[in-house]
PDB file of N, CA and C in Angstrom:
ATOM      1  N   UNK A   1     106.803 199.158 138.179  1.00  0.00           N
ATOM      2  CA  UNK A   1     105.368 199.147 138.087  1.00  0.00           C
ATOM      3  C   UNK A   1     104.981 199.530 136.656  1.00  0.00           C
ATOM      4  N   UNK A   2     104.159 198.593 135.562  1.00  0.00           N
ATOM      5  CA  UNK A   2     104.109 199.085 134.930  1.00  0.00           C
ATOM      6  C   UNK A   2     102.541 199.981 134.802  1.00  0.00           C
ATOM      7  N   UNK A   3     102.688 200.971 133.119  1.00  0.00           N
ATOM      8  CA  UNK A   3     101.030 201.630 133.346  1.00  0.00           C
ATOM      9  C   UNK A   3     100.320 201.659 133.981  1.00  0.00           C
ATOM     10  N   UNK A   4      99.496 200.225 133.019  1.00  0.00           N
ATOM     11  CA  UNK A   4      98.272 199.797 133.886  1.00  0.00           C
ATOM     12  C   UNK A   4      98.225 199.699 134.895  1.00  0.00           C
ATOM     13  N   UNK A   5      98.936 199.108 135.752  1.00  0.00           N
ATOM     14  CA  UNK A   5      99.297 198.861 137.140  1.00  0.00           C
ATOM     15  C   UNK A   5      98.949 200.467 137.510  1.00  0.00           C
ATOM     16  N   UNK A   6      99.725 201.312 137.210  1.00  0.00           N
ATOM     17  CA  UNK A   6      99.606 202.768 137.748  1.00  0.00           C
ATOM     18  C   UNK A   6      98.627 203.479 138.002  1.00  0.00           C
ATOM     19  N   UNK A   7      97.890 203.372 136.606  1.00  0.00           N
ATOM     20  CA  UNK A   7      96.572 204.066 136.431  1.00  0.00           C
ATOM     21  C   UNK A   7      95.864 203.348 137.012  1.00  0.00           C
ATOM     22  N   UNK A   8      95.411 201.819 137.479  1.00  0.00           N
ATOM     23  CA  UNK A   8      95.088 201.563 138.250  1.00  0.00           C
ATOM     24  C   UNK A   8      94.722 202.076 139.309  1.00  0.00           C
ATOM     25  N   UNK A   9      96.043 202.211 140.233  1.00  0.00           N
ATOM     26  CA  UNK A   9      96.137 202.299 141.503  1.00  0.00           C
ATOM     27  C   UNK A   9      95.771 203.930 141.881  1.00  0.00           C
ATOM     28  N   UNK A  10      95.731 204.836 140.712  1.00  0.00           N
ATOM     29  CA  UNK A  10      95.519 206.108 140.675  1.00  0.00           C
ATOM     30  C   UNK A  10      93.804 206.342 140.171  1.00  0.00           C
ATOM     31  N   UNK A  11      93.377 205.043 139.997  1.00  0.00           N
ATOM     32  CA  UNK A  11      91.451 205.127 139.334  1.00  0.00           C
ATOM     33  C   UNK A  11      91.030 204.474 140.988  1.00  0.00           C
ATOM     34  N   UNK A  12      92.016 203.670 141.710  1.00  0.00           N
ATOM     35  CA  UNK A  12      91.324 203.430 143.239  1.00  0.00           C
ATOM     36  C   UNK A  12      91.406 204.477 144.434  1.00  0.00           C
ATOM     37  N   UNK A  13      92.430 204.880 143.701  1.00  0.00           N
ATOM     38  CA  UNK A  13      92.721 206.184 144.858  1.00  0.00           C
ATOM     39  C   UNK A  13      91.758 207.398 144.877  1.00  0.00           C
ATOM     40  N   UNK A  14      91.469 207.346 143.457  1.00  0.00           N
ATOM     41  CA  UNK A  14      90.636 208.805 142.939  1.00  0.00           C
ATOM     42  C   UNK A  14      89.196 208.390 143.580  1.00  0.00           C
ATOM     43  N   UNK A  15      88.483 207.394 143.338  1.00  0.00           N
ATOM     44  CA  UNK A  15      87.459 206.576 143.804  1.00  0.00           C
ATOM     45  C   UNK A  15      87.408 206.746 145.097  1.00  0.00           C
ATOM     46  N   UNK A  16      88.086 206.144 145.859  1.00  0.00           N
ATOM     47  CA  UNK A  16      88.056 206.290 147.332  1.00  0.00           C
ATOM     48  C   UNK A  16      88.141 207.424 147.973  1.00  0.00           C
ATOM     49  N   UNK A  17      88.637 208.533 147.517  1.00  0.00           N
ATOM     50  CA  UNK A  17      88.421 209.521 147.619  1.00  0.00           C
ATOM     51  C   UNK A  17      87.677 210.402 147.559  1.00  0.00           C
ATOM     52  N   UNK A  18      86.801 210.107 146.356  1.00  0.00           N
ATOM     53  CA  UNK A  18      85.200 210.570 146.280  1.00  0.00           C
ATOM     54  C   UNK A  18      84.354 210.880 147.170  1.00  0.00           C
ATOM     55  N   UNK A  19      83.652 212.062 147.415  1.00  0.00           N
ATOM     56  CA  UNK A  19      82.835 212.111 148.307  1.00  0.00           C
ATOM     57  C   UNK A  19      81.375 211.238 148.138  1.00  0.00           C
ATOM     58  N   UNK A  20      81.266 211.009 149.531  1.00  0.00           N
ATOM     59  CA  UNK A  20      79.641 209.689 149.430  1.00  0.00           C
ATOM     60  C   UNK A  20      78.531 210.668 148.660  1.00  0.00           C
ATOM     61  N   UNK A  21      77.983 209.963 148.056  1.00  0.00           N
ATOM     62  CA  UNK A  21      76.142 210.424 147.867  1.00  0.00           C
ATOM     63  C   UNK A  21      76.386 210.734 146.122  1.00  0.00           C
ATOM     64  N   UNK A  22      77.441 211.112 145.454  1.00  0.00           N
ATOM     65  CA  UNK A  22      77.710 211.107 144.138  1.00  0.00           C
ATOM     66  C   UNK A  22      77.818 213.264 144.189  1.00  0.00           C
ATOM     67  N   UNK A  23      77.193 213.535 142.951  1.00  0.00           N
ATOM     68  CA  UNK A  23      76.629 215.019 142.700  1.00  0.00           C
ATOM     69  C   UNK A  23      75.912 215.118 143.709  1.00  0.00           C
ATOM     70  N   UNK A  24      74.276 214.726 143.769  1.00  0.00           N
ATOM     71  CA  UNK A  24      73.662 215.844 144.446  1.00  0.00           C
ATOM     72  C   UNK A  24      73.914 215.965 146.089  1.00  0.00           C
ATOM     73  N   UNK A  25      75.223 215.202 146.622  1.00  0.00           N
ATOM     74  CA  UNK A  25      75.398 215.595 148.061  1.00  0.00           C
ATOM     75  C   UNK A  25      75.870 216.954 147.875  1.00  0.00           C
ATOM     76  N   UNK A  26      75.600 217.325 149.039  1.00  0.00           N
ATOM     77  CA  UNK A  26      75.995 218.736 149.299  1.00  0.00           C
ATOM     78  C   UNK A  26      77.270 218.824 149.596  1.00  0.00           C
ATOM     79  N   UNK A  27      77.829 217.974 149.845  1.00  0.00           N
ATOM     80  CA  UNK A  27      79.047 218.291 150.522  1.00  0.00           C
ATOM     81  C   UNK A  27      80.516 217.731 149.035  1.00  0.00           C
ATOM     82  N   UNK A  28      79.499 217.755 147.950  1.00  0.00           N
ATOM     83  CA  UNK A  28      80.693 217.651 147.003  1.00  0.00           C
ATOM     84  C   UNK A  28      80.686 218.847 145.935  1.00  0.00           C
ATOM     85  N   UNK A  29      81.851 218.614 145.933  1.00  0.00           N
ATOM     86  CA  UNK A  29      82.331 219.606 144.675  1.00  0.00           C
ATOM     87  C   UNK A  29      81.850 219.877 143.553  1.00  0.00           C
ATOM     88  N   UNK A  30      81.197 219.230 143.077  1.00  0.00           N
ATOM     89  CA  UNK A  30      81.167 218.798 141.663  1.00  0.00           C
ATOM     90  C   UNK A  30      79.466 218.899 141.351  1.00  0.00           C
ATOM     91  N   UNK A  31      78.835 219.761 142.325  1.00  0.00           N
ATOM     92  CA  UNK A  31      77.156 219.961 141.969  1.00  0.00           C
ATOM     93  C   UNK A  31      76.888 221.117 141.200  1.00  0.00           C
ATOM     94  N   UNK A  32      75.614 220.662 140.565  1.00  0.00           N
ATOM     95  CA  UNK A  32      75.693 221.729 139.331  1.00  0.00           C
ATOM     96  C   UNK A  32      75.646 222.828 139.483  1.00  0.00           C
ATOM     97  N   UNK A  33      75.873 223.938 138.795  1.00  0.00           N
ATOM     98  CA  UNK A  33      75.102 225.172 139.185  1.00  0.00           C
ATOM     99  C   UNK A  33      73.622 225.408 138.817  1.00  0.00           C
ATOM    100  N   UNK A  34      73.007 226.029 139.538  1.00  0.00           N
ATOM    101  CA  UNK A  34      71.489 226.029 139.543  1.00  0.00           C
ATOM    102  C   UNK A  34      71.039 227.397 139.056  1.00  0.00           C
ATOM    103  N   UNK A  35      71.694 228.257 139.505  1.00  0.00           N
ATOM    104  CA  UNK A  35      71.252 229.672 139.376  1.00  0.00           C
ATOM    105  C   UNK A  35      71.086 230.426 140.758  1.00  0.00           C
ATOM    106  N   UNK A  36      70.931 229.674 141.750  1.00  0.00           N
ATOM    107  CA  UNK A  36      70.770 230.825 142.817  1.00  0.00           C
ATOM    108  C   UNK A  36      72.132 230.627 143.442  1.00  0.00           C
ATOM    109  N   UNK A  37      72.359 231.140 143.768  1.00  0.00           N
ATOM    110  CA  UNK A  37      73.395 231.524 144.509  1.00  0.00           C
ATOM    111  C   UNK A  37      74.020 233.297 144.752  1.00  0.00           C
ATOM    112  N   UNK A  38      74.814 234.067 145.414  1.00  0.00           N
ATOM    113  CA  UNK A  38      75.108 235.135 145.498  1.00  0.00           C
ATOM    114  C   UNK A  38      75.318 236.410 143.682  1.00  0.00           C
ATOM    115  N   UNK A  39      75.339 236.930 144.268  1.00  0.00           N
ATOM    116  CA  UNK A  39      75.374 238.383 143.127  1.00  0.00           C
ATOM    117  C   UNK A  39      76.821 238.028 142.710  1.00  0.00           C
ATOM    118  N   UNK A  40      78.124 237.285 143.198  1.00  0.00           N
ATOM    119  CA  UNK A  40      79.496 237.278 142.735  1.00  0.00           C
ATOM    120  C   UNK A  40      78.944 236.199 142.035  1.00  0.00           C
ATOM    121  N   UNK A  41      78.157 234.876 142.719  1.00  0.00           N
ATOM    122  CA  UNK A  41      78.572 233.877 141.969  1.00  0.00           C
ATOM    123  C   UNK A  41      77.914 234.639 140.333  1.00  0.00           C
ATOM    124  N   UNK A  42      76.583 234.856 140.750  1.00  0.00           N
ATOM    125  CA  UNK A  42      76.305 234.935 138.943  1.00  0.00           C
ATOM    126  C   UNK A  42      76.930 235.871 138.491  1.00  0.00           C
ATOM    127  N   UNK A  43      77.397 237.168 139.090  1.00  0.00           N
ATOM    128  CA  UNK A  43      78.372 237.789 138.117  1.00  0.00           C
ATOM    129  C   UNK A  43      79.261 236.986 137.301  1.00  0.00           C
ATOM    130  N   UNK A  44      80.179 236.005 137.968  1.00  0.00           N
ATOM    131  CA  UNK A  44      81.188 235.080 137.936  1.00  0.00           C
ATOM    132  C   UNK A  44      80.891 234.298 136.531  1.00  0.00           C
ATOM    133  N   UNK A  45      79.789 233.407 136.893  1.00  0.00           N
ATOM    134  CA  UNK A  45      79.057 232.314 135.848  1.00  0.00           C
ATOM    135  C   UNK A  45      78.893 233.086 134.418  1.00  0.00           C
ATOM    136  N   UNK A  46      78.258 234.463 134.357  1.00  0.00           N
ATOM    137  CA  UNK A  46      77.709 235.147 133.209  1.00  0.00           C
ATOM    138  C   UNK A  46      79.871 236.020 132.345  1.00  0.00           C
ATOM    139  N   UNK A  47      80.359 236.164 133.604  1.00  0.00           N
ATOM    140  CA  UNK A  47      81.864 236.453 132.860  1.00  0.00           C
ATOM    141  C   UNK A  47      82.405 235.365 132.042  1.00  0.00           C
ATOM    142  N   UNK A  48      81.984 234.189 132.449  1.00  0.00           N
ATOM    143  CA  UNK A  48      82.651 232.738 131.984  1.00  0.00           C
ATOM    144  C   UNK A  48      81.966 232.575 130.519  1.00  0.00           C
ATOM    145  N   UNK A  49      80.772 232.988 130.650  1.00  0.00           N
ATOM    146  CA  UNK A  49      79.835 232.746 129.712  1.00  0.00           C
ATOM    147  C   UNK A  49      80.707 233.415 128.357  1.00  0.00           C
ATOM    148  N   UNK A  50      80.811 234.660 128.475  1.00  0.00           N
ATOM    149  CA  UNK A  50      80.905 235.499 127.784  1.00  0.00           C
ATOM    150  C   UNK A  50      82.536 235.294 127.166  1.00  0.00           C
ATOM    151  N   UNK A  51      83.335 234.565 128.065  1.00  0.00           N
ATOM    152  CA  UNK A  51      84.271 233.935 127.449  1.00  0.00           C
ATOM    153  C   UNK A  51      84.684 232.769 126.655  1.00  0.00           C
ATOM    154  N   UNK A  52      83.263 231.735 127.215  1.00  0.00           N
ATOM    155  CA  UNK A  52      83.647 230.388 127.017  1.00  0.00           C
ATOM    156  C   UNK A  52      83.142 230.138 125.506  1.00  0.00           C
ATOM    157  N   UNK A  53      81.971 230.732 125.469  1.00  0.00           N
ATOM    158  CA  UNK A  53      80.599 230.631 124.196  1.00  0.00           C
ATOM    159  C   UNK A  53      81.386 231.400 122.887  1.00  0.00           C
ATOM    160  N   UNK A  54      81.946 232.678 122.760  1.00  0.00           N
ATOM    161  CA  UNK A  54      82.750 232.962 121.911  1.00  0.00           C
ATOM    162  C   UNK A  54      84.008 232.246 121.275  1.00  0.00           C
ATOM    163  N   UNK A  55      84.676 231.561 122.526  1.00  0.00           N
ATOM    164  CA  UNK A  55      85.856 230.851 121.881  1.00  0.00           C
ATOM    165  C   UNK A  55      85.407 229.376 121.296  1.00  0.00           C
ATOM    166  N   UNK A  56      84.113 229.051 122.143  1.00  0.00           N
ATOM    167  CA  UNK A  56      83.755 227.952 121.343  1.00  0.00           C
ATOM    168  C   UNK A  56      82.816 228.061 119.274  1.00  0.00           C
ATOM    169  N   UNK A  57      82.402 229.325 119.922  1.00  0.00           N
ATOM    170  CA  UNK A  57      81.951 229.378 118.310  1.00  0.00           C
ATOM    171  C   UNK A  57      82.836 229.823 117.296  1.00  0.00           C
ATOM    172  N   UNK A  58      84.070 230.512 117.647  1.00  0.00           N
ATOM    173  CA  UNK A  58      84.936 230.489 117.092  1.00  0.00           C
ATOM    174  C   UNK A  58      85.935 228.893 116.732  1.00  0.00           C
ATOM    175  N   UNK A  59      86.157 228.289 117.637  1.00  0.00           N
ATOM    176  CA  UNK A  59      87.078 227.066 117.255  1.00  0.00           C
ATOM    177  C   UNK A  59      85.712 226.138 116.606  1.00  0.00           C
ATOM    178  N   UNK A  60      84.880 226.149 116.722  1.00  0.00           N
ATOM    179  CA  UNK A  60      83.941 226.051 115.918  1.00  0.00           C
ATOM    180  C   UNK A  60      83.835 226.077 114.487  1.00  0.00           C
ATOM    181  N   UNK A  61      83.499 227.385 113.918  1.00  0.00           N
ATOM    182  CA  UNK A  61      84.024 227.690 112.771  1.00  0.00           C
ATOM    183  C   UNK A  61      85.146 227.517 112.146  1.00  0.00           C
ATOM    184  N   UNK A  62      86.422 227.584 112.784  1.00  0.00           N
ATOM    185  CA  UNK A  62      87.625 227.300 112.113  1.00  0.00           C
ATOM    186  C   UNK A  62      87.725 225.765 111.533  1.00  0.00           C
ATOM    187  N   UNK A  63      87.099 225.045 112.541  1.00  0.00           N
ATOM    188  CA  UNK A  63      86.915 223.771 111.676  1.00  0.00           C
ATOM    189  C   UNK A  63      86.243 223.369 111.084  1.00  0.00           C
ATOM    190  N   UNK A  64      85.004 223.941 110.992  1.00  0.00           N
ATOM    191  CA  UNK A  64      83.705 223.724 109.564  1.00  0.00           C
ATOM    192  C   UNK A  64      84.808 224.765 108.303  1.00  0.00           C
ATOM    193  N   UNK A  65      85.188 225.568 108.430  1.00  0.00           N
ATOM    194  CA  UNK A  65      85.937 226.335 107.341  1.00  0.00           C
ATOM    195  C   UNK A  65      86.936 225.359 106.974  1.00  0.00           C
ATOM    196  N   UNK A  66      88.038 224.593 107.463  1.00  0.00           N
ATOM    197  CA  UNK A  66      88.689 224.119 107.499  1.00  0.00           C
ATOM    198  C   UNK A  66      88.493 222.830 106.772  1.00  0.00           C
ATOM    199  N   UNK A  67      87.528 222.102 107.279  1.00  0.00           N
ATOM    200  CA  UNK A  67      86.387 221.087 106.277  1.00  0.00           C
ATOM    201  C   UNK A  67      86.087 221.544 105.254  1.00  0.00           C
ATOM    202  N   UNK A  68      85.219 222.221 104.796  1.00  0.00           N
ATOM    203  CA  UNK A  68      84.374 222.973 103.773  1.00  0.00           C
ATOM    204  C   UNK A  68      85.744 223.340 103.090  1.00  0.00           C
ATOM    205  N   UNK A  69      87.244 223.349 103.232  1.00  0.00           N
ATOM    206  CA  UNK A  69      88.126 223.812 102.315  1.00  0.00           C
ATOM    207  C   UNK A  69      89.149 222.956 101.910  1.00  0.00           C
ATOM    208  N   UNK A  70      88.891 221.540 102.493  1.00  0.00           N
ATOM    209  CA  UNK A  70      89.813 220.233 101.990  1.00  0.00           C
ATOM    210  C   UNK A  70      89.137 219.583 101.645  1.00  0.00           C
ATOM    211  N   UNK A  71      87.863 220.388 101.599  1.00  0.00           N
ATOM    212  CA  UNK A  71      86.678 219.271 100.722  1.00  0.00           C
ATOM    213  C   UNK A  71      86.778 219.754  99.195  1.00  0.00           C
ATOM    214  N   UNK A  72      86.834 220.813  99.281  1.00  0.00           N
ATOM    215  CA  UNK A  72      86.413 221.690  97.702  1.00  0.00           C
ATOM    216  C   UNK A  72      86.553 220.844  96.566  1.00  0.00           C
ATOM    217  N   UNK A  73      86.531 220.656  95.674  1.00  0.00           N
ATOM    218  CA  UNK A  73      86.578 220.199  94.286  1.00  0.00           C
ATOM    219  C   UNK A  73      87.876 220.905  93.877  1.00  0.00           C
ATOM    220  N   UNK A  74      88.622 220.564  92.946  1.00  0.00           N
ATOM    221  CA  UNK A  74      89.479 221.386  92.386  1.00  0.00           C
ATOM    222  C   UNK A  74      88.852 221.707  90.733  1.00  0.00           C
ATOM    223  N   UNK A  75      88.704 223.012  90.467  1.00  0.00           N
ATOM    224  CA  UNK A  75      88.399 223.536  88.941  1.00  0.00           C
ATOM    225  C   UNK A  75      89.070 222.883  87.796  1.00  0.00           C
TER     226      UNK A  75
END
């Protein structure tokens, strides 16, 4: 079997598998968060926060620095 063939048969499987109604059914996984939900969930959401937002402004910066220093001019 080659690739395509594979990934194929693994983009019909994934598909069919899908729950009906897309996001806003209730009964799928994949709906947004809104904000209400229990005292764990937002504990939960605001821990993520506090992890996700730092490492992104960090890998962030490393590559504007990183730019800004194979750009330089040489003296």
């Amino acid at each position: 079997m080659s690739f395509v063939n594979h990934m194929t048969n693994s983009l019909e499987t994934a598909v069919s598998q899908a729950p009906e109604g897309g996001p806003g059914n209730s009964n799928s996984s994949f709906d947004m968060y809104t904000g209400s939900g229990s005292v764990e969930d937002k504990s939960l959401v605001r821990k993520q926060d506090w992890r996700i937002i730092p490492l992104c402004a960090v890998v962030y910066l490393l590559f504007f620095w990183t730019g800004r220093i194979l750009v330089m001019p040489e003296s």
